[in-house]
Protein backbone atom coordinates (compact mmCIF):
# COMPACT_ATOMS: atom_id res chain seq x y z
CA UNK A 1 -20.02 -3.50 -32.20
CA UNK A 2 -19.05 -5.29 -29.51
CA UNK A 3 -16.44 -3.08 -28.41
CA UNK A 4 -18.85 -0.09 -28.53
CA UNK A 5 -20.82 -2.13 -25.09
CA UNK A 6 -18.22 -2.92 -23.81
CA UNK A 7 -17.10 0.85 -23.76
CA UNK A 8 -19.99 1.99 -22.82
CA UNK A 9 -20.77 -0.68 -19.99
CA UNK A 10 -17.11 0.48 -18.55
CA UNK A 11 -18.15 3.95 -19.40
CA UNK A 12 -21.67 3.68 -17.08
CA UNK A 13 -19.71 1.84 -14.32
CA UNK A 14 -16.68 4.32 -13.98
CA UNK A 15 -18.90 7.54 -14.51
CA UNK A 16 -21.00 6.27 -11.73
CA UNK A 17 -18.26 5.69 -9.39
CA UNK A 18 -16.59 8.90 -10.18
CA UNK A 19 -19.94 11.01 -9.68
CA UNK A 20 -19.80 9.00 -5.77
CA UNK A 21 -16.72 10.01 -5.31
CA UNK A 22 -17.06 13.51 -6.28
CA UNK A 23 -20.45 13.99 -4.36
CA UNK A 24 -19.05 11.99 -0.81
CA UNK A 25 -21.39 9.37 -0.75
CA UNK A 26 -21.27 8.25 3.18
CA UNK A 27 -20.62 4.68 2.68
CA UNK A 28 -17.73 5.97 0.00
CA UNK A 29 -16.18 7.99 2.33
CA UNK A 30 -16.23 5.06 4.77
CA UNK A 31 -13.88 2.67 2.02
CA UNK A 32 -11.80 5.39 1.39
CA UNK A 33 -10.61 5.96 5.04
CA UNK A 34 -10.30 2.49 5.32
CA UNK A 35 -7.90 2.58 2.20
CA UNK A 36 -5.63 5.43 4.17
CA UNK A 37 -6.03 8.12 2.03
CA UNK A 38 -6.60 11.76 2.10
CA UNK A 39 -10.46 12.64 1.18
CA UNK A 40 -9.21 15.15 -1.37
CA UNK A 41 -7.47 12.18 -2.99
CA UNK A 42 -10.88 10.46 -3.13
CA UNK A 43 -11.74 13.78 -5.37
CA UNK A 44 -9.25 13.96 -7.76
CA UNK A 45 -9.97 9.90 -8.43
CA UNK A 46 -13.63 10.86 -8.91
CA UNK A 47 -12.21 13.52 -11.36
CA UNK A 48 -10.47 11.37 -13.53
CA UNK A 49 -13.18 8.79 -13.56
CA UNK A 50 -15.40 11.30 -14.74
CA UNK A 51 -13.73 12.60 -17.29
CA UNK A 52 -12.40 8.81 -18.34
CA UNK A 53 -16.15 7.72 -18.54
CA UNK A 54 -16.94 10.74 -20.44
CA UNK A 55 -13.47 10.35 -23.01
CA UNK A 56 -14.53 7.00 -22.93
CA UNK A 57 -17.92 7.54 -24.46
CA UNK A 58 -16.82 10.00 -27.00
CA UNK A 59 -14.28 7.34 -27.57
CA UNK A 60 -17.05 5.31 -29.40
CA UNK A 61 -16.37 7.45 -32.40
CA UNK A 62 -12.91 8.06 -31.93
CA UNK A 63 -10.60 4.79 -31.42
CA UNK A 64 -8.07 6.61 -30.04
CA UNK A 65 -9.60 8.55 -26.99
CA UNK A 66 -10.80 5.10 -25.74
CA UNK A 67 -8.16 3.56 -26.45
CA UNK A 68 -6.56 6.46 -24.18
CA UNK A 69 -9.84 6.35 -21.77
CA UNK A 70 -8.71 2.53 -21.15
CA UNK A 71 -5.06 3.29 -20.47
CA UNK A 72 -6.26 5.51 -17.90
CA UNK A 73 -8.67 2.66 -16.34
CA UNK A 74 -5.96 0.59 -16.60
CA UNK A 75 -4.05 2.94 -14.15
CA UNK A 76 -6.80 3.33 -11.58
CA UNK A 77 -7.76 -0.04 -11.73
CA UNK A 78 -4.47 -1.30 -10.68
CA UNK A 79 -4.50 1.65 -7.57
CA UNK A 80 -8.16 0.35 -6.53
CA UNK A 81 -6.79 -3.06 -6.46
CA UNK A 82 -3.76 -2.35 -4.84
CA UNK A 83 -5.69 0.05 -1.83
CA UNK A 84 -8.03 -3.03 -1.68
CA UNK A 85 -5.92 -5.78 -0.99
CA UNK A 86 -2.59 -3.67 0.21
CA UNK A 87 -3.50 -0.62 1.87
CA UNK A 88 -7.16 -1.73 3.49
CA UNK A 89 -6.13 -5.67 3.74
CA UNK A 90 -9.64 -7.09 2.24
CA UNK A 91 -10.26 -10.13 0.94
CA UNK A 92 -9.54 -10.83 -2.68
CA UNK A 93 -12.93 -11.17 -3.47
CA UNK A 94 -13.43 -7.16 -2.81
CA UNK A 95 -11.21 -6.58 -6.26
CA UNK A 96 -13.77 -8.29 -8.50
CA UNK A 97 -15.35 -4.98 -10.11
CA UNK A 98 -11.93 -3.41 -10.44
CA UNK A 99 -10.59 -6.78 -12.14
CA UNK A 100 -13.07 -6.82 -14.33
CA UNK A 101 -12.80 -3.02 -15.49
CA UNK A 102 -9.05 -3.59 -15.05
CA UNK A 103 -10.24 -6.98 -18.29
CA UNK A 104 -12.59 -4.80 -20.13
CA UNK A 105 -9.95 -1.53 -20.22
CA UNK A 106 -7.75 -4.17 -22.09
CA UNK A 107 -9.92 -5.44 -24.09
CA UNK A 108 -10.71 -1.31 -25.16
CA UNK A 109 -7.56 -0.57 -25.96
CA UNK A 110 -6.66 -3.81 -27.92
CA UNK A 111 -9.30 -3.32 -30.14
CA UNK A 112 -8.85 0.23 -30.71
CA UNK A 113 -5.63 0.12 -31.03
CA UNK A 114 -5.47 -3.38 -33.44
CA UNK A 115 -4.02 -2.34 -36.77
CA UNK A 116 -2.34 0.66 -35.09
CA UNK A 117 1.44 -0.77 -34.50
């Protein structure tokens, strides 16, 4: 039960920063040129958010694709923290949210994947 919210908390967070992405929301456009990257970079990342939250929902009745869903968190997570603190030079405190997806992807995948090995 409790991995099912936590999916689907992760879920509603990534979804919602993929859909930014993919529509160019001004003040997303802003962070991303600050980060140094293309804008059609800032696309495909809103891509695979999208269809992570989505896998990641579906994944509530299928261990497996969340458990995959979470690898793939676990991935971006690690490049938003990285363009964060390496490529923009922000504080520490601006990698918070993706620290916190970067826990609960963990979490995901642990559970779904406890029993498995």
């Amino acid at each position: 039960m409790i991995t099912t919210v936590i999916q689907v908390i992760l879920a509603v967070f990534i979804l919602t920063g993929g859909v930014i992405k993919l529509l160019r929301i001004p003040f997303q456009v802003e962070h991303w040129q600050h980060y140094q990257y293309p804008l059609w970079f800032m696309s495909v990342i809103g891509f695979l958010e999208l269809i992570g939250g989505i896998a990641m929902i579906l994944g509530a009745s299928n261990r497996y694709l969340a458990a995959g869903a979470g690898v793939l968190f676990v991935i971006l997570m690690l490049g938003a923290i990285h363009a964060h603190i390496f490529r923009a030079n922000q504080s520490v405190v601006t990698i918070i949210p993706a620290l916190v997806c970067f826990i609960l992807s963990i979490i995901v995948i642990i559970r779904n994947l406890k029993g498995f090995f």
